[in-house]
N, C-alpha and C. Protein backbone atom coordinates (compact mmCIF):
# COMPACT_ATOMS: atom_id res chain seq x y z
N UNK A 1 -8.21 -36.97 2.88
CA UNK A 1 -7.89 -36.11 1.75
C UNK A 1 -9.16 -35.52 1.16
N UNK A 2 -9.99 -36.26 1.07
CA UNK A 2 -11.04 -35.99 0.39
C UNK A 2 -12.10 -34.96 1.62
N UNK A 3 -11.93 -34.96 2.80
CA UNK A 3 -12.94 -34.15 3.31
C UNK A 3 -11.79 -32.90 3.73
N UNK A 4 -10.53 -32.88 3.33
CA UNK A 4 -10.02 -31.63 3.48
C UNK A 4 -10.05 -30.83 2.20
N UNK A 5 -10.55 -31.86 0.93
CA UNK A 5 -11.20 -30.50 -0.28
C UNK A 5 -12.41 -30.41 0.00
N UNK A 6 -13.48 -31.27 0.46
CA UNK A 6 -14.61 -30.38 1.26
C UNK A 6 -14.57 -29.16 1.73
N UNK A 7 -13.26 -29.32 2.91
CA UNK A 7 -13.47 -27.60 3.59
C UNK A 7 -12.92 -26.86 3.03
N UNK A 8 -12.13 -27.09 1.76
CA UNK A 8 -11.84 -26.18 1.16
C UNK A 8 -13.34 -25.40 0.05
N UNK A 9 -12.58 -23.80 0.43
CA UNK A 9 -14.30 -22.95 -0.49
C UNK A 9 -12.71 -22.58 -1.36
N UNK A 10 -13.66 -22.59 -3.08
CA UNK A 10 -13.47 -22.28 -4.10
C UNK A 10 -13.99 -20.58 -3.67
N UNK A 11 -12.93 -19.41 -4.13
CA UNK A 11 -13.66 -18.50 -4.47
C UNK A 11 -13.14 -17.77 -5.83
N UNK A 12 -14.34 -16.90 -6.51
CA UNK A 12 -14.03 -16.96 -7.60
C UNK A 12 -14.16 -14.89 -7.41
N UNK A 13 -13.37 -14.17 -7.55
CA UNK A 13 -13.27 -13.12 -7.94
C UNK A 13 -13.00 -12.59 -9.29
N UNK A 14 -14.14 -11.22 -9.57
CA UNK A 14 -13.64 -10.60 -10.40
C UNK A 14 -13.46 -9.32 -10.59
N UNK A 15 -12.97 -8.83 -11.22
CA UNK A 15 -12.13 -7.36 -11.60
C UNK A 15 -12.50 -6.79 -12.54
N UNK A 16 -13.29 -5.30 -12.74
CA UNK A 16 -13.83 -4.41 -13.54
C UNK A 16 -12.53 -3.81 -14.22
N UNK A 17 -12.80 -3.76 -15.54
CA UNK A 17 -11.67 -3.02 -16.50
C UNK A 17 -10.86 -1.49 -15.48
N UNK A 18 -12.03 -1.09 -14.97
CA UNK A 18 -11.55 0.55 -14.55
C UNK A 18 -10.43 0.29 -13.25
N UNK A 19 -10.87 -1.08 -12.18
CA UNK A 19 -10.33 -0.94 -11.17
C UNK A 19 -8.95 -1.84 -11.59
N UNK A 20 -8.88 -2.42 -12.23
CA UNK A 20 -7.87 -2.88 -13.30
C UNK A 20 -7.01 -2.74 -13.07
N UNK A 21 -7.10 -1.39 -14.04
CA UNK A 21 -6.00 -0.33 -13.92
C UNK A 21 -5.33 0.14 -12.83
N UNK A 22 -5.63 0.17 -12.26
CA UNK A 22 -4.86 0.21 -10.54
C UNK A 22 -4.61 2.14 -10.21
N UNK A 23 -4.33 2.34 -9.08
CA UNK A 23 -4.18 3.61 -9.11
C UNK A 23 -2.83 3.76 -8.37
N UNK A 24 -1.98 4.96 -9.09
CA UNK A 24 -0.76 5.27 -8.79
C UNK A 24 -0.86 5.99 -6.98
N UNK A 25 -0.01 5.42 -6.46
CA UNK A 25 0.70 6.12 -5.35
C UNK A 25 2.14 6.16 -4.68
N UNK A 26 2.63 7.43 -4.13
CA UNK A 26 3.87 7.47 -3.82
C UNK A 26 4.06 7.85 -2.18
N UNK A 27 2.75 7.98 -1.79
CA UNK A 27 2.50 7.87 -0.54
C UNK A 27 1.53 7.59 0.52
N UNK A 28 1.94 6.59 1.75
CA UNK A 28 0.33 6.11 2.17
C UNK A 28 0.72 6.20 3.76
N UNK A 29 -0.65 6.47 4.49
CA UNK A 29 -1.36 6.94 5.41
C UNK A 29 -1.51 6.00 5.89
N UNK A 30 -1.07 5.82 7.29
CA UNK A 30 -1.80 4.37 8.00
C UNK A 30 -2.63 4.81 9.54
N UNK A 31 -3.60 5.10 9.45
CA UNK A 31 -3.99 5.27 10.95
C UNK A 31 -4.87 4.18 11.56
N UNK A 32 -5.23 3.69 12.42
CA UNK A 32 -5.86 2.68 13.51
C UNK A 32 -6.75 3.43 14.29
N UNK A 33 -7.60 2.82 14.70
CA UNK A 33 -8.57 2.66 15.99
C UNK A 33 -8.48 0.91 16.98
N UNK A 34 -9.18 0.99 18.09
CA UNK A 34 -9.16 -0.19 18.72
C UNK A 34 -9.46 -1.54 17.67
N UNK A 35 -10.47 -0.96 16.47
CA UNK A 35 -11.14 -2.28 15.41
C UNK A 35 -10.64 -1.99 14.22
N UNK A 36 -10.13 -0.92 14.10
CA UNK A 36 -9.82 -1.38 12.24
C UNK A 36 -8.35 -0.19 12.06
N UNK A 37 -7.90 -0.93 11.09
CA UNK A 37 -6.39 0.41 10.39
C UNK A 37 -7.06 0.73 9.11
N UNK A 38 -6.66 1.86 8.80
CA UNK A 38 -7.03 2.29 7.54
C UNK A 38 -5.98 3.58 7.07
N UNK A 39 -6.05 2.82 5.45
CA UNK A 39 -4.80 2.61 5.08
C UNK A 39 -5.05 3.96 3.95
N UNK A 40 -4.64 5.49 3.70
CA UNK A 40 -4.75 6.06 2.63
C UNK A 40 -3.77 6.30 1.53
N UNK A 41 -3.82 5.92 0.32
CA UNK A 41 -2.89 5.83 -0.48
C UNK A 41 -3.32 7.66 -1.15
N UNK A 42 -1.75 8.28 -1.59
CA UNK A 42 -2.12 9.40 -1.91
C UNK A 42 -0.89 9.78 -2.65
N UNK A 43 -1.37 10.62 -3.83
CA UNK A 43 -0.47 10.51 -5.26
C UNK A 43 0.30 12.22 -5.34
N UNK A 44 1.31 12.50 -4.40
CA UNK A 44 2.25 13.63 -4.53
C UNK A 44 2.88 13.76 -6.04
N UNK A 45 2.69 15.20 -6.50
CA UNK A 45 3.13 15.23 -7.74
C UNK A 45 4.54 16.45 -7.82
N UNK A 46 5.50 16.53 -8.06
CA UNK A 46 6.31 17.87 -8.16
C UNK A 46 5.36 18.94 -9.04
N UNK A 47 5.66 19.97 -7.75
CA UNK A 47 4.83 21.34 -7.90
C UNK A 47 3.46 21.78 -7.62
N UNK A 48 2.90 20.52 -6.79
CA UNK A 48 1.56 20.52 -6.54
C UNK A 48 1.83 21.09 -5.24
N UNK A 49 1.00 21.98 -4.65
CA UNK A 49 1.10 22.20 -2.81
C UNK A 49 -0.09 21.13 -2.37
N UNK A 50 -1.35 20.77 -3.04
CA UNK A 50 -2.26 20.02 -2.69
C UNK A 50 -2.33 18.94 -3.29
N UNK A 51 -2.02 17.85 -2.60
CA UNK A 51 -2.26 16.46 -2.70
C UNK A 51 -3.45 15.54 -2.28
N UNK A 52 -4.44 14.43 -3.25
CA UNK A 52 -5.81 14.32 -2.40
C UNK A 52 -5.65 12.58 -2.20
N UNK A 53 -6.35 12.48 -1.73
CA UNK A 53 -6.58 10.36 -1.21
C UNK A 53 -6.84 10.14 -2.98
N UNK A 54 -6.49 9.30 -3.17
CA UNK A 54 -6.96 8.55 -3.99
C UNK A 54 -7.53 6.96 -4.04
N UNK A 55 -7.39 6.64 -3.04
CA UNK A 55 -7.53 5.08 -2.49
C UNK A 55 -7.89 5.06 -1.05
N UNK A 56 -8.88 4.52 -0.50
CA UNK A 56 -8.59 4.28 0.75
C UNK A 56 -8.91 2.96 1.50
N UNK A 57 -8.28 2.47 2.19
CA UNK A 57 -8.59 0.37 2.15
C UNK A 57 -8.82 0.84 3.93
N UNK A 58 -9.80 0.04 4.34
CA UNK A 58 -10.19 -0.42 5.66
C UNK A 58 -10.26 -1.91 6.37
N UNK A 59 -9.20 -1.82 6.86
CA UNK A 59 -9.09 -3.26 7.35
C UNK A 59 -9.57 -3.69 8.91
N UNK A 60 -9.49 -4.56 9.39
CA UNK A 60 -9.34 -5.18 10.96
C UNK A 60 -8.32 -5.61 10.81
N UNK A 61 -7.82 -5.59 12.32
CA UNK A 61 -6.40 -5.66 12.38
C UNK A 61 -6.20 -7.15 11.97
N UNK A 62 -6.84 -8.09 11.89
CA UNK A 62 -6.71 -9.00 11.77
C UNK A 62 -5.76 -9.10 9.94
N UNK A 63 -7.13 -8.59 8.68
CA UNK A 63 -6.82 -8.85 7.91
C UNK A 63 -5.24 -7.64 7.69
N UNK A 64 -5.09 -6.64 8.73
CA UNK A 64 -3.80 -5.92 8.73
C UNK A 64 -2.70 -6.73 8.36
N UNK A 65 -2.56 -7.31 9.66
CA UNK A 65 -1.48 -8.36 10.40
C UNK A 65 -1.59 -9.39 9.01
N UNK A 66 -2.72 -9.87 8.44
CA UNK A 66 -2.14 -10.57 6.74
C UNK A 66 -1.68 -10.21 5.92
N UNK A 67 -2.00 -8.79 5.57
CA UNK A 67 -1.33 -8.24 4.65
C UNK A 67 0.10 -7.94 5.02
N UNK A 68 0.09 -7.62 6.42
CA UNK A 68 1.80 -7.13 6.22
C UNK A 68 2.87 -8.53 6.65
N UNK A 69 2.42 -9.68 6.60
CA UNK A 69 2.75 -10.71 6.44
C UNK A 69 2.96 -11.02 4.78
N UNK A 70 1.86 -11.21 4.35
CA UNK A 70 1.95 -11.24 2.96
C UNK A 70 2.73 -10.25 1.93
N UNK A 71 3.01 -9.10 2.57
CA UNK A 71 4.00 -8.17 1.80
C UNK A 71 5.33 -8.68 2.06
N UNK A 72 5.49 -8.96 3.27
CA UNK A 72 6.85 -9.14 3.34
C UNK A 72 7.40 -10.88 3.38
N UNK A 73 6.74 -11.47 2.89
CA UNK A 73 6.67 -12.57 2.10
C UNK A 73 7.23 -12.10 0.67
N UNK A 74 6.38 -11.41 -0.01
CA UNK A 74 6.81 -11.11 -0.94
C UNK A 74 7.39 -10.44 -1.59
N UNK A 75 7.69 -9.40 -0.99
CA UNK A 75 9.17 -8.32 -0.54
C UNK A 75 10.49 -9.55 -0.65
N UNK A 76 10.46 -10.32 0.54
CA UNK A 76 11.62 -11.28 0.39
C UNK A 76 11.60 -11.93 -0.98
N UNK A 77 10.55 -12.62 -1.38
CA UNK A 77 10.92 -13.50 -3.12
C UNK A 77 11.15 -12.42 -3.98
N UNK A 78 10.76 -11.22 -4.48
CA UNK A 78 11.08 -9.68 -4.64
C UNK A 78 13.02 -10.02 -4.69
N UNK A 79 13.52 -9.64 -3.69
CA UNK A 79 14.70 -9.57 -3.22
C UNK A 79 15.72 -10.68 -3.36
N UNK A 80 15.13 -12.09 -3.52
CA UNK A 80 15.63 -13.37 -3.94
C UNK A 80 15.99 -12.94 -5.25
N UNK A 81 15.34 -12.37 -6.28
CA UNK A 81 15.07 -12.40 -7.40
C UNK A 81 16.13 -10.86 -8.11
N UNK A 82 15.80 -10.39 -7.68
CA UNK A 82 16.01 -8.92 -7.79
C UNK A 82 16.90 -8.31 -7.23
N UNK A 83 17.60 -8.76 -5.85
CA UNK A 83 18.84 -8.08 -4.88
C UNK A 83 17.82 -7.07 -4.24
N UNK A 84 18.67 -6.83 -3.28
CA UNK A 84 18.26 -6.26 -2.00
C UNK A 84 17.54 -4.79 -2.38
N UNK A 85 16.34 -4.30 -2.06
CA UNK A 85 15.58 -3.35 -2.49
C UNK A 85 15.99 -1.71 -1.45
N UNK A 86 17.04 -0.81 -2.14
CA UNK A 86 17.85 -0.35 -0.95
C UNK A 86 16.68 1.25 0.24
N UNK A 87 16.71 0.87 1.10
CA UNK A 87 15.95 1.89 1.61
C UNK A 87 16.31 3.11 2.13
N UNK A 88 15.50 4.24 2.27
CA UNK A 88 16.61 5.47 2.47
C UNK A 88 17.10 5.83 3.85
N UNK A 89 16.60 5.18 4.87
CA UNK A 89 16.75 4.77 6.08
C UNK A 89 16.47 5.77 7.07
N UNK A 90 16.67 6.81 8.29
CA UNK A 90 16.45 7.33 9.13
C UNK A 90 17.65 8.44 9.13
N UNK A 91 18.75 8.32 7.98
CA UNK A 91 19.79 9.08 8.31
C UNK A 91 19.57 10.06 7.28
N UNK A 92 18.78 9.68 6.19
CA UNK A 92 18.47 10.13 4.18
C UNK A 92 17.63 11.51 4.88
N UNK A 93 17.72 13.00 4.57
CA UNK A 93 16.55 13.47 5.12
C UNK A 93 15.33 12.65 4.20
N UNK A 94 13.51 13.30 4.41
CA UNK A 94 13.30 12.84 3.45
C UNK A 94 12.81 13.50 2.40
N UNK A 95 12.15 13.27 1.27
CA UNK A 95 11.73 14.05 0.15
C UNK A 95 10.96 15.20 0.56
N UNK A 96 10.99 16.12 0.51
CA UNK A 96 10.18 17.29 0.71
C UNK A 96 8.67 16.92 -0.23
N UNK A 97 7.50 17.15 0.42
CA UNK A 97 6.10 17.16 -0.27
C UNK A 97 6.27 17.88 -1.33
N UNK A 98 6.93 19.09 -1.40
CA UNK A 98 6.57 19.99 -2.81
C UNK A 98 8.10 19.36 -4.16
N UNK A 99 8.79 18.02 -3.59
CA UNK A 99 9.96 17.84 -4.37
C UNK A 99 10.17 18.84 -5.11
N UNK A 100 10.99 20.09 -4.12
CA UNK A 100 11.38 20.75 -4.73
C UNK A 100 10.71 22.22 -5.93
N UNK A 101 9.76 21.97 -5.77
CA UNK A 101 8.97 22.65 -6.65
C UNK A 101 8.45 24.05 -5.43
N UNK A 102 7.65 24.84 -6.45
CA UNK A 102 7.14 26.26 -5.47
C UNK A 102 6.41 26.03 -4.78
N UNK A 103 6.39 26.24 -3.17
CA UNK A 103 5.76 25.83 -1.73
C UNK A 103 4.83 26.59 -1.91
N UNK A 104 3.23 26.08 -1.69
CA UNK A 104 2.11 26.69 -1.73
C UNK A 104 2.11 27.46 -0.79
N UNK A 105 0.94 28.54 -1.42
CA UNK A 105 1.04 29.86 -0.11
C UNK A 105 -0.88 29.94 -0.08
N UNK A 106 -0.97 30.15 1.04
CA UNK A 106 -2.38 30.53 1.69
C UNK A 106 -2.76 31.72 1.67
């Protein structure tokens, strides 16, 4: 017992007021290479034609494959709690980028 809190490391993180705050998104980007996915979160607004990154996370697939373990870990206690979270599925068209608003022109 005692040399399995040995290998356990204490880590201690912390969090700046600004990043805190977290940043809104309603849509994210996932592309890969052979070593890493990288993930762009990006904040569509009605009536905007131009939308920019606002976030962008770089992983290895390794820490990938945790996170999307760990989401859907917690997606399910989410859903324990809350009922089934309904999705719009493959049949829903989907939201148009400009929701509806005036389609930018070039």
């Amino acid at each position: 017992m005692a040399e399995e809190k040995q290998n356990e490391q204490e880590i201690n993180i912390e969090i700046s007021e600004e990043v805190s705050e977290g940043v809104y998104s309603n849509l994210a980007i996932i592309t890969h290479s052979n070593s890493e996915f990288i993930v762009d979160f990006i904040k569509i607004m009605p009536g905007t034609p131009k939308s920019k990154v606002k976030s962008r996370i770089i992983l290895t697939p390794q820490h990938a494959k945790r996170l999307m373990q760990a989401l859907e870990d917690n997606l399910n206690k989410f859903e324990g709690l809350h009922g089934e979270i309904k999705d719009q599925g493959p049949q829903t068209p989907p939201i148009p980028l400009n929701f509806g608003g005036p389609a930018g022109q070039a």
